[in-house]
Structures are given as structure tokens and as C-alpha cells.
Protein backbone atom coordinates (compact mmCIF):
# COMPACT_ATOMS: atom_id res chain seq x y z
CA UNK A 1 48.35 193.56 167.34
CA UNK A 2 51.13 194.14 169.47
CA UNK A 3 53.69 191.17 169.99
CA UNK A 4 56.13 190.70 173.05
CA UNK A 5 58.47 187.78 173.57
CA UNK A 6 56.97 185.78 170.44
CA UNK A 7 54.28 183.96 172.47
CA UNK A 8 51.61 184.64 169.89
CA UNK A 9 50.78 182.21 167.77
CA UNK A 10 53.28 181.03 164.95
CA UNK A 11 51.27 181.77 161.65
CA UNK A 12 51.86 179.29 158.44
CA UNK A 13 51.42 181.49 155.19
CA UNK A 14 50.21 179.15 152.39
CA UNK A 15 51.44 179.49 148.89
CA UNK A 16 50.59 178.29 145.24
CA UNK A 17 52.58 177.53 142.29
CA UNK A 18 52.04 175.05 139.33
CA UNK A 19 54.96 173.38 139.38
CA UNK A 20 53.48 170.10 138.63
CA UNK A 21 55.04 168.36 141.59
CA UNK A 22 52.89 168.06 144.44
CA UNK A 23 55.42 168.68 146.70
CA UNK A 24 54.71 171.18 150.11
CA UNK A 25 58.27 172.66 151.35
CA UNK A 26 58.12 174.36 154.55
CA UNK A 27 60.86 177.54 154.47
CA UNK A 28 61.68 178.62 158.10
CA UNK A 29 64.21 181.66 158.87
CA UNK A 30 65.05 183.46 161.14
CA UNK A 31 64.81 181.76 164.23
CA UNK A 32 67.54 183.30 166.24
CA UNK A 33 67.75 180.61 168.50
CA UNK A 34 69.53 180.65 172.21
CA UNK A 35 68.73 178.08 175.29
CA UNK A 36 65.99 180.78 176.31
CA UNK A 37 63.44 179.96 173.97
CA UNK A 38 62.38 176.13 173.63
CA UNK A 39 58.86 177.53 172.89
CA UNK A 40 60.00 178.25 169.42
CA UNK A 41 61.08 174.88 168.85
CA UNK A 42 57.76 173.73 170.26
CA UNK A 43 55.88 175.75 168.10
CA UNK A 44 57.66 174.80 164.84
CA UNK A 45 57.02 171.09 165.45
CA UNK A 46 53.31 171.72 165.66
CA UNK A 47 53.59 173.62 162.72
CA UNK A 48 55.59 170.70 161.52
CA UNK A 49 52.77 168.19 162.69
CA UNK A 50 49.97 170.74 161.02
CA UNK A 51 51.12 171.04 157.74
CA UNK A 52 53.11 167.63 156.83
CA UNK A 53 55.59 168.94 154.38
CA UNK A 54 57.47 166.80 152.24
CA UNK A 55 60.71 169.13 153.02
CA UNK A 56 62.28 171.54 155.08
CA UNK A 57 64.25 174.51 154.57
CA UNK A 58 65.85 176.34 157.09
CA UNK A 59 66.76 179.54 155.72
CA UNK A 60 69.28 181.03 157.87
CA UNK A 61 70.14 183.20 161.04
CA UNK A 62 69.38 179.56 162.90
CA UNK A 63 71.24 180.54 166.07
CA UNK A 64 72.04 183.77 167.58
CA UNK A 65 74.05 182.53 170.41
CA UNK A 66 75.71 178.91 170.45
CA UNK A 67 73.94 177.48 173.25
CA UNK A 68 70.74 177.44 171.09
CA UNK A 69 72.05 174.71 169.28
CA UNK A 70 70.66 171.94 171.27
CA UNK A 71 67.22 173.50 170.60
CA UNK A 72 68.24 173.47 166.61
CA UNK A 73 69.48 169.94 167.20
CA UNK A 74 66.66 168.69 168.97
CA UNK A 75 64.00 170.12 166.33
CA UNK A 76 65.79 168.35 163.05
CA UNK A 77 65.95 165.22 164.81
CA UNK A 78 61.58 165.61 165.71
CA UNK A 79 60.54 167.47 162.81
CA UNK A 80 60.15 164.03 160.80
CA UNK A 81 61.02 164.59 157.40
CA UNK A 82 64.49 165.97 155.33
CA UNK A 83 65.88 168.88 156.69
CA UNK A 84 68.10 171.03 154.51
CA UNK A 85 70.05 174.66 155.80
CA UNK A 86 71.96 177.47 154.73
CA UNK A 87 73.18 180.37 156.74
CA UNK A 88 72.57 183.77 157.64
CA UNK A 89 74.13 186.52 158.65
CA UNK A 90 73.61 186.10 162.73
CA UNK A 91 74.89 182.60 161.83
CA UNK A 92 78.32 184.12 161.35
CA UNK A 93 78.69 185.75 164.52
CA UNK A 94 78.03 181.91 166.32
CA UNK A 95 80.14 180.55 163.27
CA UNK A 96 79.18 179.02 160.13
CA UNK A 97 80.96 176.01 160.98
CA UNK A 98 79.25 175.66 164.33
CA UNK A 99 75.71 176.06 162.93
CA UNK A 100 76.61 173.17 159.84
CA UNK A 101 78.02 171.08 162.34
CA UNK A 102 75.12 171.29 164.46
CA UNK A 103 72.82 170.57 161.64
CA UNK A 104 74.61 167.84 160.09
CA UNK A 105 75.16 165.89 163.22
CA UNK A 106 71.59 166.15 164.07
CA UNK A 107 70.94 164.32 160.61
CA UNK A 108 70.42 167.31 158.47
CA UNK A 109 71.91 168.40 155.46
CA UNK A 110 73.68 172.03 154.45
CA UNK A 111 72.38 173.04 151.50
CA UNK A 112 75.16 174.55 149.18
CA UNK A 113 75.10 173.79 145.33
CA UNK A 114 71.75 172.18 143.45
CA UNK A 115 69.47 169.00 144.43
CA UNK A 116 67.21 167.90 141.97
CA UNK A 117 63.64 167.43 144.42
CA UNK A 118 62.02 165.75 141.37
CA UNK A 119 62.32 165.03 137.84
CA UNK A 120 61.36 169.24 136.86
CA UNK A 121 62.42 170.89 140.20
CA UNK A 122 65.51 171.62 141.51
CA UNK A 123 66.59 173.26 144.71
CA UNK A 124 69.54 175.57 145.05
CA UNK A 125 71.44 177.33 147.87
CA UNK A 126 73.73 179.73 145.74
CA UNK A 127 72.76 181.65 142.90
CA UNK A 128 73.56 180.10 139.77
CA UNK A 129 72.09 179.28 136.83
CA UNK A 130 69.98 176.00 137.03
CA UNK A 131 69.31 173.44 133.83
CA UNK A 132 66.17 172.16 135.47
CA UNK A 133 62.80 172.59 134.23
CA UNK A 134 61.68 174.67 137.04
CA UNK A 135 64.53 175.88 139.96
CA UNK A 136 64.04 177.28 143.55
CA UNK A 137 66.47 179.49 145.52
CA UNK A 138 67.01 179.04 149.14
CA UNK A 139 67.86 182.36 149.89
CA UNK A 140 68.44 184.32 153.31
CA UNK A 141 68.60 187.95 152.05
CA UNK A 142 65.96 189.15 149.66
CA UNK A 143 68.64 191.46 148.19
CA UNK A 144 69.23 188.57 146.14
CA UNK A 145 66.63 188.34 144.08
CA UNK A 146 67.93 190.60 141.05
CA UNK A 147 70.76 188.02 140.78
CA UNK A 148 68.36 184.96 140.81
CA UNK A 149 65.96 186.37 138.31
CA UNK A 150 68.62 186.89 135.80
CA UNK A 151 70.21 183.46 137.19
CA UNK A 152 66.98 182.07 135.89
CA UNK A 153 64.86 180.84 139.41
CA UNK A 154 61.15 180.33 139.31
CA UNK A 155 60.64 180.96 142.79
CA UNK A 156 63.29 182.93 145.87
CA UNK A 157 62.98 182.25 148.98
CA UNK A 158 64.32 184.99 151.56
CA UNK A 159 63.49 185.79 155.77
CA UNK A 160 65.95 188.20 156.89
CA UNK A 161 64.11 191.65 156.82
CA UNK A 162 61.19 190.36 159.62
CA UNK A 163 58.55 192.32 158.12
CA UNK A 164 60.23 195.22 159.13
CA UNK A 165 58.82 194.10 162.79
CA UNK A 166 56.58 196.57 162.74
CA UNK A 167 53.59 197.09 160.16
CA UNK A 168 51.64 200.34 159.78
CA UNK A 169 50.34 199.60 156.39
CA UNK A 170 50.75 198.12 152.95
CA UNK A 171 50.29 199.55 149.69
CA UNK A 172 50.93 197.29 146.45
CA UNK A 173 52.12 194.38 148.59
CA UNK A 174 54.85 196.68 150.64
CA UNK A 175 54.96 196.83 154.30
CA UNK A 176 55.40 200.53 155.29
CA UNK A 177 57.28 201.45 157.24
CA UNK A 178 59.84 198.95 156.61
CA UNK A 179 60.17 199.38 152.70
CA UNK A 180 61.88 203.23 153.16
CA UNK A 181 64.45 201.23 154.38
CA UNK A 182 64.30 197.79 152.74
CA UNK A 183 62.32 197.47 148.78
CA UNK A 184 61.67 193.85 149.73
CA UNK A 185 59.98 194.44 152.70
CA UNK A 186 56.73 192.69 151.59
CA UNK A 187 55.20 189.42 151.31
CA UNK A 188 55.74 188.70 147.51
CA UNK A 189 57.10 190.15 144.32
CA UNK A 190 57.12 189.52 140.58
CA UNK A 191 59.46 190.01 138.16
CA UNK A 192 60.04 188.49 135.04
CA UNK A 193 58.13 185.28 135.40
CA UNK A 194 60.08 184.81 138.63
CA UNK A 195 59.06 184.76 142.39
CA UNK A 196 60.57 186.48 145.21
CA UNK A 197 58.73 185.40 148.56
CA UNK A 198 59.60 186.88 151.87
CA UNK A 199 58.78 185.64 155.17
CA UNK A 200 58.55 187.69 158.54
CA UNK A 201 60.46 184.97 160.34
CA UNK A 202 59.93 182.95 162.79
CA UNK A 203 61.89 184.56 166.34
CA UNK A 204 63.38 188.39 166.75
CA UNK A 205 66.82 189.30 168.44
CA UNK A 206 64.36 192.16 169.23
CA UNK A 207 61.11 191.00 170.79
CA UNK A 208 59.00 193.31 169.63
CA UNK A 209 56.46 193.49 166.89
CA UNK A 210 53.52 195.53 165.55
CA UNK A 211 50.72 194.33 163.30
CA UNK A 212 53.49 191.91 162.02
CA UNK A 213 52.70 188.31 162.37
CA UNK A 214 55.71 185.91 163.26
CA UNK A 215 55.32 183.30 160.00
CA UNK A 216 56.78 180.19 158.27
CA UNK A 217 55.76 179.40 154.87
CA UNK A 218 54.14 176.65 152.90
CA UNK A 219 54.86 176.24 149.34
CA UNK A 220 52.83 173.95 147.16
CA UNK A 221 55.20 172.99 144.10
């Protein structure tokens, strides 16, 4: 139950959607990397070796301090398939600029307007309206979600609140106590057709957790 320095075991949350695709894209956040921590980097890669995705998305707050960035270097270059990134907020106080750079030169890719992943699914790290058959959001900040439903997106994907860290309990898919302070502080929401899906993350600048697994997630398109 109660989780200290994340040396529990990294949890991979499996999702569905018919998207006709086959593909499996594995959405990390929040990894809040520094030089401290290479177990986090080992764990992803078994995770990595586990589930075989087809794609990854990094989903921001990468590094925390800059001398994490060999760590975030060192896992694009192992993970073994197409890495793409976008940044969150932590990720500004290294530098935006510093976290692309260190993705890019490790042979990733920064995610900014749409990719088409296959003939009906595109991929998109800002919020605007998508011609494809079927569109996903890279998102950092669940907060966005309002703006990508009416934008259109199937499916959001958003880290950033941790699972509020600590879990008490959850009534119709919220995690209490975290939603007084957060409304997307769950595991996944509905509106409109569209999909909002929220991970706990994958490292805390605050190592501490309750009843709150540490999580990537799988998403079967």
C-alpha cells in the first residue's frame, strides 16, 4: 500500500479501443528524471521488453533536473522502437530546449503538430482539429480535455496529476482525495464519444504514495 522511493513495481495499465489498427502505444509521463534514479529507466525498459509496443509516447515532465538527461538519453536509444515527446511543465524549469535536444539527439522525435500512425489514426501533440478518421492527443495536463473533445479527439492522453499520490477511495472512477482538488483525478472519463485517459505516472518529485500504483499505459488502437 504504502510507496517510498518508487521501488515498487512499475504497473502497465492495459487499455481497449476499436480503432481498427492493431497498433499498442505505450504513453509514459511523468518521469521526473535526475542522475539519482537509473532504476526508473531500468524499469521502463522491462516494461518496454514486456509489452512490445509498436510506439512510444513520452508525455512530459521527462526531467526534473538536467543531469537526468543521460538517463532519458540512454532509455530512447534501448527502448527499441519510435520514440515521440512533448513537454511538461517540470520540463520548463530544466528548459524545453534542453529536454528536445536531449530527445532528438538520442534519435527521438518531439512531437508538435499531427502524424498520421496509419491510414485512420492520427497522432497529435497540440490541440487542433484533426481530418483523420480517428485522432489521438498526446497530452500532459488533463485540463485539456474540454478543448480536445470539442477539437474532435477520439482518445486524450494526460499524466500530470499522479493519481493525486495518494488514494483513499474511488467513487464513479474518481480518486478521492485528489479530485477536491483536481476533476480529472481518475483513471478514465467519457464525454461525447471521446476519451480522456489519465495515468498516475511513472516517478514523483515527492516520493511518496498511498494506495496509488506508479503506472504506464498500454493502448490497443
Amino acid at each position: 500500500m504504502l510507496s517510498i522511493l518508487s521501488r515498487n513495481k512499475l504497473q502497465v495499465r492495459e487499455e481497449a479501443f476499436q480503432f481498427g489498427t492493431g497498433l499498442r502505444l505505450l504513453y509514459i509521463s511523468d518521469l521526473h528524471l535526475t542522475r539519482w534514479v537509473p532504476h526508473i529507466v531500468d524499469q521502463l525498459l522491462d516494461v518496454c521488453r514486456r509489452s512490445c509496443p509498436d510506439l512510444i509516447l513520452l508525455g512530459g515532465d521527462l526531467l526534473d533536473l538536467a543531469n537526468g538527461s543521460e538517463l532519458l538519453a540512454f532509455f530512447i536509444h534501448m527502448c527499441g522502437c519510435s520514440v515521440w515527446a512533448i513537454a511538461g511543465n517540470h520540463d520548463r524549469f530544466v528548459g524545453v530546449e534542453v529536454v528536445r535536444g536531449c530527445v532528438e539527439s538520442a534519435g527521438g522525435h518531439w512531437l508538435e503538430g499531427e502524424i498520421e500512425l496509419h491510414p485512420r489514426l492520427s497522432l497529435s501533440g497540440v490541440c487542433h482539429p484533426s481530418q483523420a478518421e480517428r485522432s489521438i492527443l498526446c497530452a500532459h495536463d488533463p485540463a485539456l480535455f474540454p478543448k480536445a473533445v470539442k477539437a474532435g479527439f477520439d482518445l486524450t492522453l494526460a499524466g500530470h496529476l499522479h493519481g493525486g499520490q495518494c488514494i483513499f477511495y474511488e467513487r464513479n472512477g474518481k480518486l478521492y482525495p485528489g479530485t477536491l482538488l483536481h476533476q480529472w483525478t481518475g483513471d478514465r472519463f467519457t464525454y461525447s464519444g471521446s476519451n480522456l485517459l489519465v495515468s498516475k505516472g511513472v516517478h514523483d518529485t515527492l516520493p511518496l504514495r498511498w494506495n496509488c500504483p506508479r503506472e504506464v499505459l498500454l493502448c490497443c488502437c
